[in-house]
C-alpha atoms as a PDB file:
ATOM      1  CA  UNK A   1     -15.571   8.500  13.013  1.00  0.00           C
ATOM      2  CA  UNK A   2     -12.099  10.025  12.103  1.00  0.00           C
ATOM      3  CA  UNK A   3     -10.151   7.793   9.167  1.00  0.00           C
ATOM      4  CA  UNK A   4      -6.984   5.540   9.993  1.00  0.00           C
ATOM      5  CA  UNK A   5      -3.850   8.217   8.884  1.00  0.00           C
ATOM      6  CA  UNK A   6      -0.462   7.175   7.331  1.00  0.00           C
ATOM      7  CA  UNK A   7       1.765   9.722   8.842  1.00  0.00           C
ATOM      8  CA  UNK A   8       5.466   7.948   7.548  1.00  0.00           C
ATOM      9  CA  UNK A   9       5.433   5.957   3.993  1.00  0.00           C
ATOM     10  CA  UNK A  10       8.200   5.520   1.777  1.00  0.00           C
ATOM     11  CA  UNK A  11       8.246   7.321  -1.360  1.00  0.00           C
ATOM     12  CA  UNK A  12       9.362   3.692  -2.935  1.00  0.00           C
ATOM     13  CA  UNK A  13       9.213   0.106  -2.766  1.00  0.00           C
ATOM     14  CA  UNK A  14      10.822  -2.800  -3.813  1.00  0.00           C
ATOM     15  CA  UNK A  15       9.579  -5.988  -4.950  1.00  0.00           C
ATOM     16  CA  UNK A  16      10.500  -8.585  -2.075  1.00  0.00           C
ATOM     17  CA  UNK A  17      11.544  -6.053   0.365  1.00  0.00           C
ATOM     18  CA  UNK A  18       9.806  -5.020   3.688  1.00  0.00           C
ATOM     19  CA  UNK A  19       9.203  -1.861   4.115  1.00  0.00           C
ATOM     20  CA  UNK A  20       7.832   0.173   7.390  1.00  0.00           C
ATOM     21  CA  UNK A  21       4.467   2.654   7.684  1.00  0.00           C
ATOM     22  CA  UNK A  22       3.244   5.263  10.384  1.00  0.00           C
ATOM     23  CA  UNK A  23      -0.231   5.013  11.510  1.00  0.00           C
ATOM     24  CA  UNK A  24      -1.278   7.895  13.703  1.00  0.00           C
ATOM     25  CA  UNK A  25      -3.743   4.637  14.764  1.00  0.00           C
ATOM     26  CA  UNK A  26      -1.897   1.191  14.291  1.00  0.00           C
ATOM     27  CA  UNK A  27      -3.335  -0.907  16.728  1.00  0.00           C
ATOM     28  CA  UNK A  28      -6.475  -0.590  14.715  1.00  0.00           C
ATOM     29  CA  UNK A  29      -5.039  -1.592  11.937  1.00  0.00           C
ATOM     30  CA  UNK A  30      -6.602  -4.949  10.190  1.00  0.00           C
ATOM     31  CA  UNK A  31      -5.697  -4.274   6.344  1.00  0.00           C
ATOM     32  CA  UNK A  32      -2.312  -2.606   4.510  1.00  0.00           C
ATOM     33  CA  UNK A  33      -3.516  -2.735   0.530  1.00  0.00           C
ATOM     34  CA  UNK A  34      -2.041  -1.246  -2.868  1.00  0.00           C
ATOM     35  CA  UNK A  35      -4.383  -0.243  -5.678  1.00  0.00           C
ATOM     36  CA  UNK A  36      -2.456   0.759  -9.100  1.00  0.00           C
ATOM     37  CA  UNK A  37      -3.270   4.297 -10.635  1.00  0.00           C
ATOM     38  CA  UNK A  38      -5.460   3.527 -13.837  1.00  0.00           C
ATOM     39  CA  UNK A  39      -4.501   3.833 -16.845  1.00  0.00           C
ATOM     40  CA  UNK A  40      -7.475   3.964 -19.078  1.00  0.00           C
ATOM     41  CA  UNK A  41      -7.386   4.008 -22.730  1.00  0.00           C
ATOM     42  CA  UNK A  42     -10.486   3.616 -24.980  1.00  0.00           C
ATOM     43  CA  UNK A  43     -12.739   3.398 -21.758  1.00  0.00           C
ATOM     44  CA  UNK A  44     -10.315   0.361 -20.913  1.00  0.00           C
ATOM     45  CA  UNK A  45      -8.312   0.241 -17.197  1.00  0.00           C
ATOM     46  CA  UNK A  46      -5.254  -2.521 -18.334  1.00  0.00           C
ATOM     47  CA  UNK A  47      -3.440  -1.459 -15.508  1.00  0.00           C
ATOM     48  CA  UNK A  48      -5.856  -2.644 -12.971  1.00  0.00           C
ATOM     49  CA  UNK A  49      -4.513  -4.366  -9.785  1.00  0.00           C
ATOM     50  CA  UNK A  50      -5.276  -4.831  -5.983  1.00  0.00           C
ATOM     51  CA  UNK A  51      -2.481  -6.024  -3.514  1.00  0.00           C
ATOM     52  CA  UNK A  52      -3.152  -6.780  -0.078  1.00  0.00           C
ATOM     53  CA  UNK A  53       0.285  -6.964   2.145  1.00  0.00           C
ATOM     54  CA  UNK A  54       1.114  -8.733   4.952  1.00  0.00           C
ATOM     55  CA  UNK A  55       2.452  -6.687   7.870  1.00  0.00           C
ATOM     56  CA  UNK A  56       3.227  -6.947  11.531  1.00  0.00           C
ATOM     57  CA  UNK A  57       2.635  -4.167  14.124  1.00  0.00           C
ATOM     58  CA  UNK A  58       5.291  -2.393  16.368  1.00  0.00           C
ATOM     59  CA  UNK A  59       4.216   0.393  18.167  1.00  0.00           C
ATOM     60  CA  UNK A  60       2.854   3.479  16.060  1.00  0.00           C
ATOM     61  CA  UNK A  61       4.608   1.993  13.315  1.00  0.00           C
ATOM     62  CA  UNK A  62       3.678  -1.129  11.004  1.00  0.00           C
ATOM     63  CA  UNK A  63       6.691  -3.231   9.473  1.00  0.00           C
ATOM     64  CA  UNK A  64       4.772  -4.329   5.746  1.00  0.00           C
ATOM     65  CA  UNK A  65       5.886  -6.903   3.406  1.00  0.00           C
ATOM     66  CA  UNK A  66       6.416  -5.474   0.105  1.00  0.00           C
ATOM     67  CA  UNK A  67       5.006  -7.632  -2.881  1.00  0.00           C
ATOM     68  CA  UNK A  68       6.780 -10.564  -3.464  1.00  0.00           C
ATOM     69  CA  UNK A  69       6.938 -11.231  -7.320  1.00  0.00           C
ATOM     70  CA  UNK A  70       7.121  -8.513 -10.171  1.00  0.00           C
ATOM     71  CA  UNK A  71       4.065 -10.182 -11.279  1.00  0.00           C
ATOM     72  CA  UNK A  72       1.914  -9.293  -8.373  1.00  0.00           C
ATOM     73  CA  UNK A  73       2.925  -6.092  -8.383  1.00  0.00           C
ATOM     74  CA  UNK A  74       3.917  -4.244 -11.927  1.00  0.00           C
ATOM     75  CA  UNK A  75       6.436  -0.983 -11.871  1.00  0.00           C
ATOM     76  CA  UNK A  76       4.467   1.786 -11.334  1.00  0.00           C
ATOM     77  CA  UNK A  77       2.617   4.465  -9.294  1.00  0.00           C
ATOM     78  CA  UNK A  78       0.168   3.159  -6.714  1.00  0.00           C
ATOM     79  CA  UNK A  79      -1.750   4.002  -3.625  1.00  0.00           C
ATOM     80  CA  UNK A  80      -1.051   3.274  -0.942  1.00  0.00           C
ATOM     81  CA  UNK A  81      -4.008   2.594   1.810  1.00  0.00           C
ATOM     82  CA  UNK A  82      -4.009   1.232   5.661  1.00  0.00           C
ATOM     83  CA  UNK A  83      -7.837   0.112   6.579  1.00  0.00           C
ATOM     84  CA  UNK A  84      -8.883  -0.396  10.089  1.00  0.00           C
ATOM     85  CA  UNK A  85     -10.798  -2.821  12.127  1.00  0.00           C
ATOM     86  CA  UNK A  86     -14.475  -1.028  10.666  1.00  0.00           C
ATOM     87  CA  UNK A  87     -12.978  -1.667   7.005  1.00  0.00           C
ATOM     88  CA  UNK A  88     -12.351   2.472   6.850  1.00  0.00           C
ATOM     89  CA  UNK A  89      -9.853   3.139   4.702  1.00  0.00           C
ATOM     90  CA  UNK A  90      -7.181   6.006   4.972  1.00  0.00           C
ATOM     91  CA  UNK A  91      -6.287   8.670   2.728  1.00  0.00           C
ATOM     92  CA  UNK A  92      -4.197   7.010   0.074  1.00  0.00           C
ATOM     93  CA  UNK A  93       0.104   8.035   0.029  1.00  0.00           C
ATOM     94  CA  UNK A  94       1.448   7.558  -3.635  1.00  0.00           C
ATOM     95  CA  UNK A  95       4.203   5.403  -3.797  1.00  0.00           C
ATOM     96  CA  UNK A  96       6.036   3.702  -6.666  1.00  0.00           C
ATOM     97  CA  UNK A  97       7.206   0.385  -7.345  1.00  0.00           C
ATOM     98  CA  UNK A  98      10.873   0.142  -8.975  1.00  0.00           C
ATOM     99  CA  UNK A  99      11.464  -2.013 -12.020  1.00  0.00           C
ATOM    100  CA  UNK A 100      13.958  -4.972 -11.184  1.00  0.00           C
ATOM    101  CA  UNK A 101      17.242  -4.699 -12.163  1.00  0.00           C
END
């Protein structure tokens, strides 16, 4: 069973800003997630966090609402998945989330 793809990301987002993804398969689409890069220190992850996004579909291409609060979503590298309809995920895209200004 081949894997959902993410073909088009952006290499940022902003907190409270939409922001659009390919999907070489977005009708399949059920889930559009975040999971922060670790940061371990003395066997410790602090950084640990799990977003699930809201999104809409149009075409190949899904419209995703970017985290809405600074608090949801810390500054910071994280990976970006899309999960389909039998919960397999998709090779994760890197993307960062600005600090406000």
């Amino acid at each position: 069973m081949p894997r959902p793809g993410i073909v088009l990301a952006p290499d940022t987002i902003k907190i409270g800003e939409n922001f659009s993804v390919g999907s070489s398969n977005a009708s399949s689409i059920s889930r559009v997630t975040l999971v922060k890069t670790g940061s371990v220190t003395h066997s410790v992850n602090m950084d640990q966090a799990f977003v699930d996004l809201e999104f809409t579909r149009a075409g190949s291409m899904l419209n995703v609402a970017g985290p809405k609060r600074a608090a949801d979503a810390p500054p910071g590298y994280y990976m970006l998945f899309v999960i389909d309809a039998k919960a397999v995920p998709s090779i994760a895209r890197i993307v960062r989330i600005n600090p406000l200004r």
